[in-house]
Protein backbone atom coordinates (compact mmCIF):
# COMPACT_ATOMS: atom_id res chain seq x y z
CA UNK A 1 0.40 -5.84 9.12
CA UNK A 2 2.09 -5.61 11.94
CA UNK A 3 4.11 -2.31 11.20
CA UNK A 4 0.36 -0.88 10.53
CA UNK A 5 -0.84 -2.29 13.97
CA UNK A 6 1.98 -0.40 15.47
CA UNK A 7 1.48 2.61 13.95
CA UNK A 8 -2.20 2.79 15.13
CA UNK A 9 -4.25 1.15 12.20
CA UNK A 10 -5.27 -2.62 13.42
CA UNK A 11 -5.56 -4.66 9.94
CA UNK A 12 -7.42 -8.18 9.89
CA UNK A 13 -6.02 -10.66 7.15
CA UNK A 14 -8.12 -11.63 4.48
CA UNK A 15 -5.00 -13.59 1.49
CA UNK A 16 -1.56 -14.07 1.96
CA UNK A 17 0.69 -14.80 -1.17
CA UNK A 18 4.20 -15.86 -2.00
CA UNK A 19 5.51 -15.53 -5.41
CA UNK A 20 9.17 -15.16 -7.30
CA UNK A 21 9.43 -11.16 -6.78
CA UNK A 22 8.59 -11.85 -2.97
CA UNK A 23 4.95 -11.67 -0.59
CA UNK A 24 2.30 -9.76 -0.03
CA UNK A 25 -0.77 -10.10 1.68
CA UNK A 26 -4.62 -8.18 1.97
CA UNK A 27 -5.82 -6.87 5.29
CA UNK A 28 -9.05 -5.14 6.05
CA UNK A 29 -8.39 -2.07 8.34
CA UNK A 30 -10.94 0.02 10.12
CA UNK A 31 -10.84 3.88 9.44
CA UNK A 32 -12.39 6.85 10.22
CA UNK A 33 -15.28 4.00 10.74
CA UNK A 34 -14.97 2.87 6.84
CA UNK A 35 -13.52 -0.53 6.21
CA UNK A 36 -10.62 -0.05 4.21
CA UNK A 37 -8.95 -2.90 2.03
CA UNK A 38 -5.15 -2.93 1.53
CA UNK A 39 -2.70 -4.86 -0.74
CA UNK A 40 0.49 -5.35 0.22
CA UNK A 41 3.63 -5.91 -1.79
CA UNK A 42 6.87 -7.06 -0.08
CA UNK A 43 9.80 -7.07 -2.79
CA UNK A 44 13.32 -9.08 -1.22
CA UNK A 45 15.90 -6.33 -0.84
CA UNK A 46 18.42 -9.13 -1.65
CA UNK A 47 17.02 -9.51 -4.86
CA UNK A 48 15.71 -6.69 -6.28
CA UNK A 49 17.12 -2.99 -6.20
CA UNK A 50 15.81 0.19 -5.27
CA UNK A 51 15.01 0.44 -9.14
CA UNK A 52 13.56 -2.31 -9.32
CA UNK A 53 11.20 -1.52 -6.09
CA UNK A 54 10.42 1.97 -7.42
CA UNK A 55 9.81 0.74 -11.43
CA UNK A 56 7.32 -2.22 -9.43
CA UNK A 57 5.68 1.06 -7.95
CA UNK A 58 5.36 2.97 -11.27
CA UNK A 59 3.67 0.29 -13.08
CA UNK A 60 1.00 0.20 -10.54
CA UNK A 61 0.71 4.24 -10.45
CA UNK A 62 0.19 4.00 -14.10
CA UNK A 63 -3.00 3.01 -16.39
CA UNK A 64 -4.65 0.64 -16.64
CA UNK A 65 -4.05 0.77 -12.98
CA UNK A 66 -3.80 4.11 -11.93
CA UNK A 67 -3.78 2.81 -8.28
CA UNK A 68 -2.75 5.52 -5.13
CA UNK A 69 0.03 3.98 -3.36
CA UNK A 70 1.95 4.14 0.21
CA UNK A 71 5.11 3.36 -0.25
CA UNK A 72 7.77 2.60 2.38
CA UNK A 73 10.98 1.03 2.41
CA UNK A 74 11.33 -2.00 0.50
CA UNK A 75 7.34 -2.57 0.14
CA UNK A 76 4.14 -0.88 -0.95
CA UNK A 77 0.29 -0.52 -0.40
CA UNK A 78 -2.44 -0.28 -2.42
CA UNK A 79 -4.87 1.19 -0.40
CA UNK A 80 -8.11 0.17 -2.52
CA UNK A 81 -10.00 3.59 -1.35
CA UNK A 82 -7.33 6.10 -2.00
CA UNK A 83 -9.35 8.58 0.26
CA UNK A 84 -7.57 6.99 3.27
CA UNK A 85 -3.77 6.69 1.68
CA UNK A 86 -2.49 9.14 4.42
CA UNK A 87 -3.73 7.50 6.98
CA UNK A 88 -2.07 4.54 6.37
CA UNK A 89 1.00 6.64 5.42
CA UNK A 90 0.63 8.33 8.53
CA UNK A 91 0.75 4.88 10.82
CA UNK A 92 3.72 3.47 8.34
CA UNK A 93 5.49 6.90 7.92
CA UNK A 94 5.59 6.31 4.39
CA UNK A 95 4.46 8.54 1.45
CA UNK A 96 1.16 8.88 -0.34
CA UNK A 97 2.12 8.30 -4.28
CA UNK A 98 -1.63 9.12 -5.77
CA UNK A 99 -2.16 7.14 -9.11
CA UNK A 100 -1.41 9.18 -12.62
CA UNK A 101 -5.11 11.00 -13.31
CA UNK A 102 -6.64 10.22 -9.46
CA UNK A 103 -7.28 13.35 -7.60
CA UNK A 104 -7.61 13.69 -3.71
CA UNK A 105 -11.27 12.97 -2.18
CA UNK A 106 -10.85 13.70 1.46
CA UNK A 107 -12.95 11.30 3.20
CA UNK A 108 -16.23 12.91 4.66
């Protein structure tokens, strides 16, 4: 959240977790107007491998999911309205990985 403040994108928590494979959190950011809900995944470097990060990402990319996701460093988003994925990619300068079968909307 706070690497998304910085970058420009102010995001309001709504959950935090902790689990075995590391944290993650939801935030509600405001975009273009539209309020845009975000999942964040934190994987421990110490633990877990670049592998490891980017096979985490792939299952999520892939059905049933399917879900568009920012990735950066050693964590990733799922931006629940993948019409505003490079926004928040923008403000993290991370990359917009669009789910297997989702094509780009851009935001009206």
């Amino acid at each position: 959240m706070n690497a998304l403040g910085a970058g420009g994108l102010e995001c309001k928590l709504l959950r935090r977790a902790q689990a075995n494979f590391g944290s993650g959190l939801d935030c509600l950011a405001e975009i273009q107007g539209a309020k845009v809900e975000n999942e964040i995944h934190v994987l421990d470097p110490a633990r877990f491998s670049r592998d490891d990060i980017g096979d985490s990402i792939a299952g999520r990319r892939r059905a049933p999911c399917n879900n568009t996701i920012v990735a950066a460093r050693n964590w990733y988003i799922w931006v629940i309205n993948p019409d505003y994925a490079p926004q928040v990619a923008k403000a993290l300068k991370g990359v917009v990985l669009r789910g297997r079968g989702v094509k780009a909307e851009p935001p009206s």
